[in-house]
C-alpha atoms as a PDB file:
ATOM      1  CA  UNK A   1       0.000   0.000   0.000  1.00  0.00           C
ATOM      2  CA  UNK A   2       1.545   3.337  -0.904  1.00  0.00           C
ATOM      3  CA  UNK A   3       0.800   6.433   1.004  1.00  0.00           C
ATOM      4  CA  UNK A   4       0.637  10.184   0.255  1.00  0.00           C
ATOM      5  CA  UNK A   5       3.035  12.402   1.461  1.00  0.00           C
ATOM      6  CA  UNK A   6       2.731  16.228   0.751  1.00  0.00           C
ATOM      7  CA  UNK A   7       1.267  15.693  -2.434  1.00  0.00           C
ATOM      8  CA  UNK A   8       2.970  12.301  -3.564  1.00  0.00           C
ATOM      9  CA  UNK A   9       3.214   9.415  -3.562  1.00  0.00           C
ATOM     10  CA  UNK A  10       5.484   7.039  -1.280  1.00  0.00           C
ATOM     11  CA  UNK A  11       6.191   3.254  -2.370  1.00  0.00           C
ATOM     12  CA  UNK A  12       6.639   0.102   0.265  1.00  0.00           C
ATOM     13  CA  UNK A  13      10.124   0.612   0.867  1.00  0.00           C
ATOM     14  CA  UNK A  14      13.253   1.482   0.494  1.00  0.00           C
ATOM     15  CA  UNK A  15      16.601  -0.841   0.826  1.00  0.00           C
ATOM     16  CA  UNK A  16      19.952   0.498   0.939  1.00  0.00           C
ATOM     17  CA  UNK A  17      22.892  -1.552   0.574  1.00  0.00           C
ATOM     18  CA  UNK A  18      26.486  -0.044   1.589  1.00  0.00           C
ATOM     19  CA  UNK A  19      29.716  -1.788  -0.041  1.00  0.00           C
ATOM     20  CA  UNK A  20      33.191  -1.192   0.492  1.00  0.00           C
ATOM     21  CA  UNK A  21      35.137   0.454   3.107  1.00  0.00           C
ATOM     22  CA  UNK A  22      38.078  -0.600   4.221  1.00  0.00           C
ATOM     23  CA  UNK A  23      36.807  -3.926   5.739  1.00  0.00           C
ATOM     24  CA  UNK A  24      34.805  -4.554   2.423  1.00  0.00           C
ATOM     25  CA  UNK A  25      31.805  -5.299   4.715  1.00  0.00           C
ATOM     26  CA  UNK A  26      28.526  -4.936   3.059  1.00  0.00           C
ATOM     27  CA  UNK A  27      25.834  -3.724   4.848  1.00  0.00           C
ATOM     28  CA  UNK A  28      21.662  -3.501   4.002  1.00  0.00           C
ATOM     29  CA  UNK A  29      19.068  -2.253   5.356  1.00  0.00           C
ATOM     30  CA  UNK A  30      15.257  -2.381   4.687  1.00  0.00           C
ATOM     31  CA  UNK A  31      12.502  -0.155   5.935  1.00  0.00           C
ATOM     32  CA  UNK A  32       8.638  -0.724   5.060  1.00  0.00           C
ATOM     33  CA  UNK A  33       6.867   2.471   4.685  1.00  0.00           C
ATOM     34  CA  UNK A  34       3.686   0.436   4.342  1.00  0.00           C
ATOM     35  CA  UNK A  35       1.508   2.045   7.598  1.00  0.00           C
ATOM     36  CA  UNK A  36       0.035  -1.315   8.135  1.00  0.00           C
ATOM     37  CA  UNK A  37       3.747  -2.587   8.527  1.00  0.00           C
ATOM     38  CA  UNK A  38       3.030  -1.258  12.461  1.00  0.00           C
ATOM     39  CA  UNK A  39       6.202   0.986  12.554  1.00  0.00           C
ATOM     40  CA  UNK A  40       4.672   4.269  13.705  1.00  0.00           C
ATOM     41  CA  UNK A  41       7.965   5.661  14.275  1.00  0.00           C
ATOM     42  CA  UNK A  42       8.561   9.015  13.967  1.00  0.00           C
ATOM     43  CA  UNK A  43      12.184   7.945  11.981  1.00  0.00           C
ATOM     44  CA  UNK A  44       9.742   5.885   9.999  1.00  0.00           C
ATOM     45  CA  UNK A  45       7.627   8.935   8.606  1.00  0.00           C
ATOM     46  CA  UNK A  46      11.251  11.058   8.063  1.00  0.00           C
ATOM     47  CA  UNK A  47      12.254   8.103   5.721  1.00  0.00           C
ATOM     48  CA  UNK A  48       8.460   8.364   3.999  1.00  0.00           C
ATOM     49  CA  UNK A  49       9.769  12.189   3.543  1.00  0.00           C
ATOM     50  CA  UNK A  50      13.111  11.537   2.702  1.00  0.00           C
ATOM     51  CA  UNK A  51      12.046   9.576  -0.488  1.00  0.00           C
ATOM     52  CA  UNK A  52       9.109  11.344  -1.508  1.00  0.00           C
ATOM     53  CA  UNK A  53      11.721  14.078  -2.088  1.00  0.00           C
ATOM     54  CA  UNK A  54      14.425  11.870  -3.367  1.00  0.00           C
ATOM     55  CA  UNK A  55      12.690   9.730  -5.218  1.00  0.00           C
ATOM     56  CA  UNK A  56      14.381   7.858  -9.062  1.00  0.00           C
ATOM     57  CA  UNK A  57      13.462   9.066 -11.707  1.00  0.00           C
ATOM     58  CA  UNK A  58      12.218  12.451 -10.672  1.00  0.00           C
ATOM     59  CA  UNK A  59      14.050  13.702  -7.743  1.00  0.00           C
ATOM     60  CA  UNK A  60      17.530  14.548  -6.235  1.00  0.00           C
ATOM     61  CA  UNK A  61      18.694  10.626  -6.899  1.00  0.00           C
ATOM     62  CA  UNK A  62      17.792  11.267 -10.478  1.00  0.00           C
ATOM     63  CA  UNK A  63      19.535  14.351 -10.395  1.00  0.00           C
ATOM     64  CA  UNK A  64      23.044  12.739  -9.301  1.00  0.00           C
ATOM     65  CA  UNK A  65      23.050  10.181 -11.245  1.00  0.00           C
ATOM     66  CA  UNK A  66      23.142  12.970 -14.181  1.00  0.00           C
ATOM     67  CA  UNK A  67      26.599  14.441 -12.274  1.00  0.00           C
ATOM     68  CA  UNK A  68      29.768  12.645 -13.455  1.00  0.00           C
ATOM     69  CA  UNK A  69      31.483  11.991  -9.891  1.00  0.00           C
ATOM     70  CA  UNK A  70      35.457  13.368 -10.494  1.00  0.00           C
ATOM     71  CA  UNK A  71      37.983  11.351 -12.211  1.00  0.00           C
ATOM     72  CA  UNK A  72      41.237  10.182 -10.721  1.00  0.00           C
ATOM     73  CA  UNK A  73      42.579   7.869  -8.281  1.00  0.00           C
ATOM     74  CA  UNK A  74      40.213   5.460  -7.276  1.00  0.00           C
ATOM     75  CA  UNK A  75      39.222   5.011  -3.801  1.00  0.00           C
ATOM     76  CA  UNK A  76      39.062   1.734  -2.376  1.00  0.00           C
ATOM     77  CA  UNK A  77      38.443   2.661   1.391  1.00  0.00           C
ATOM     78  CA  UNK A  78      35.403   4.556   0.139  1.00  0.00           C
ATOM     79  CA  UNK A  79      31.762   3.442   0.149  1.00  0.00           C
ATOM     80  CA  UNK A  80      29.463   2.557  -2.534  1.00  0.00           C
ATOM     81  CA  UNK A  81      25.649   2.745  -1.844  1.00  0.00           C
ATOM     82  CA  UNK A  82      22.709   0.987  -3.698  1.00  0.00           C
ATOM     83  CA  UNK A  83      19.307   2.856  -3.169  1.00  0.00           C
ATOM     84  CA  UNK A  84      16.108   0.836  -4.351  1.00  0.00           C
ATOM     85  CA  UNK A  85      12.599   2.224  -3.748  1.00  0.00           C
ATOM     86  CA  UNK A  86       9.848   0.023  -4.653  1.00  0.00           C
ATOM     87  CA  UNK A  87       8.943   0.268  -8.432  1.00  0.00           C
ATOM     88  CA  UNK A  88      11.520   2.391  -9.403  1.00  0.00           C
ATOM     89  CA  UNK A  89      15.488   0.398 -10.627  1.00  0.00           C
ATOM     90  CA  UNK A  90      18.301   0.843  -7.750  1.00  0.00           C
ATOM     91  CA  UNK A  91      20.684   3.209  -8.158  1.00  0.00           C
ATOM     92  CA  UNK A  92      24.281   3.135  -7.401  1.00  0.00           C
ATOM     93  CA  UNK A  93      26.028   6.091  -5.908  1.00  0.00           C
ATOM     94  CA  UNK A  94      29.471   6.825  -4.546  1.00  0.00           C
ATOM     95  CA  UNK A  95      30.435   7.999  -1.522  1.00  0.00           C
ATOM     96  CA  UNK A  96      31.157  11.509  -2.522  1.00  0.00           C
ATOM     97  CA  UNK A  97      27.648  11.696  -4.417  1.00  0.00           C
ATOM     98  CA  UNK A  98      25.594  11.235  -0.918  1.00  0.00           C
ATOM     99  CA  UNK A  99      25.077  14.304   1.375  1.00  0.00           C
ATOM    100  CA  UNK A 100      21.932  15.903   2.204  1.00  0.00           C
ATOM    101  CA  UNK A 101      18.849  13.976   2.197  1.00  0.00           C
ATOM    102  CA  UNK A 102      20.206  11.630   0.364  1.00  0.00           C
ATOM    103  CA  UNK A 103      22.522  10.903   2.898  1.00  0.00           C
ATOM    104  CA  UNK A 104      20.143  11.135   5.720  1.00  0.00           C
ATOM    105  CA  UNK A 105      17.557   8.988   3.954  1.00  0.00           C
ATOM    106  CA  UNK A 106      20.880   6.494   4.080  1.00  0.00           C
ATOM    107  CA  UNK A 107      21.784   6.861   7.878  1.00  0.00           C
ATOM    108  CA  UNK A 108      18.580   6.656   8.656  1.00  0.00           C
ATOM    109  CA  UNK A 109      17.200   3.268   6.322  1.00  0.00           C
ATOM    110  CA  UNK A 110      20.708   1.263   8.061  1.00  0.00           C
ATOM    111  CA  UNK A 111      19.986   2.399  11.366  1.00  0.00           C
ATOM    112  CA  UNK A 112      16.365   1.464  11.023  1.00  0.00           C
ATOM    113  CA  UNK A 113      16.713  -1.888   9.601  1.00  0.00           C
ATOM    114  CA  UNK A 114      20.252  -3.205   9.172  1.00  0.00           C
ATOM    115  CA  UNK A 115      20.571  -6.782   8.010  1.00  0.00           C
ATOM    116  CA  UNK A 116      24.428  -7.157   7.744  1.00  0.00           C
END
């Protein structure tokens, strides 16, 4: 079930899966938005926020995916990040492409439901 927020609409969920580092671990995390999930939380309805504003395809995601990330060295102690919503394809972002909400949407989807 998908539910509005300010005007739009939010899918399920959201996953996010962090790579890299420099102990390689991956890490993922899942949070339903569905309200029937029973996760009033108020983290719960920032994350609804977070990717009604950020969502693929239309939003701030779709928007860094357009912005090559500098060339150079690479950087094998950094992170990779792979954002799915519901419905829309995941997309992959470096570490020096997250900040903002994007970033908080992050933090907040692997503190909320980490599955390592």
């Amino acid at each position: 079930m998908d539910e509005a927020v300010d005007g739009d609409t939010v899918p399920g969920y959201v996953e996010v899966r962090r790579t890299g580092g420099i102990t390689g671990r991956a890490v993922s995390g899942r949070v339903d938005l569905d309200p029937a999930a029973g996760r009033a939380d108020a983290r719960v309805a920032e994350v609804q926020a977070l990717v009604a504003r950020v969502r693929p395809g239309r939003g701030l995601l779709a928007r860094l995916l357009a912005v090559r990330t500098p060339s150079g060295r690479p950087h094998p102690d950094r992170f990779g990040y792979t954002i799915t919503v519901a419905g829309a394809d995941p997309v992959v972002l470096a570490e020096s492409q997250v900040h903002g909400d994007v970033r908080r949407l992050v933090e907040l989807v692997l503190e909320l439901g980490t599955t390592s």
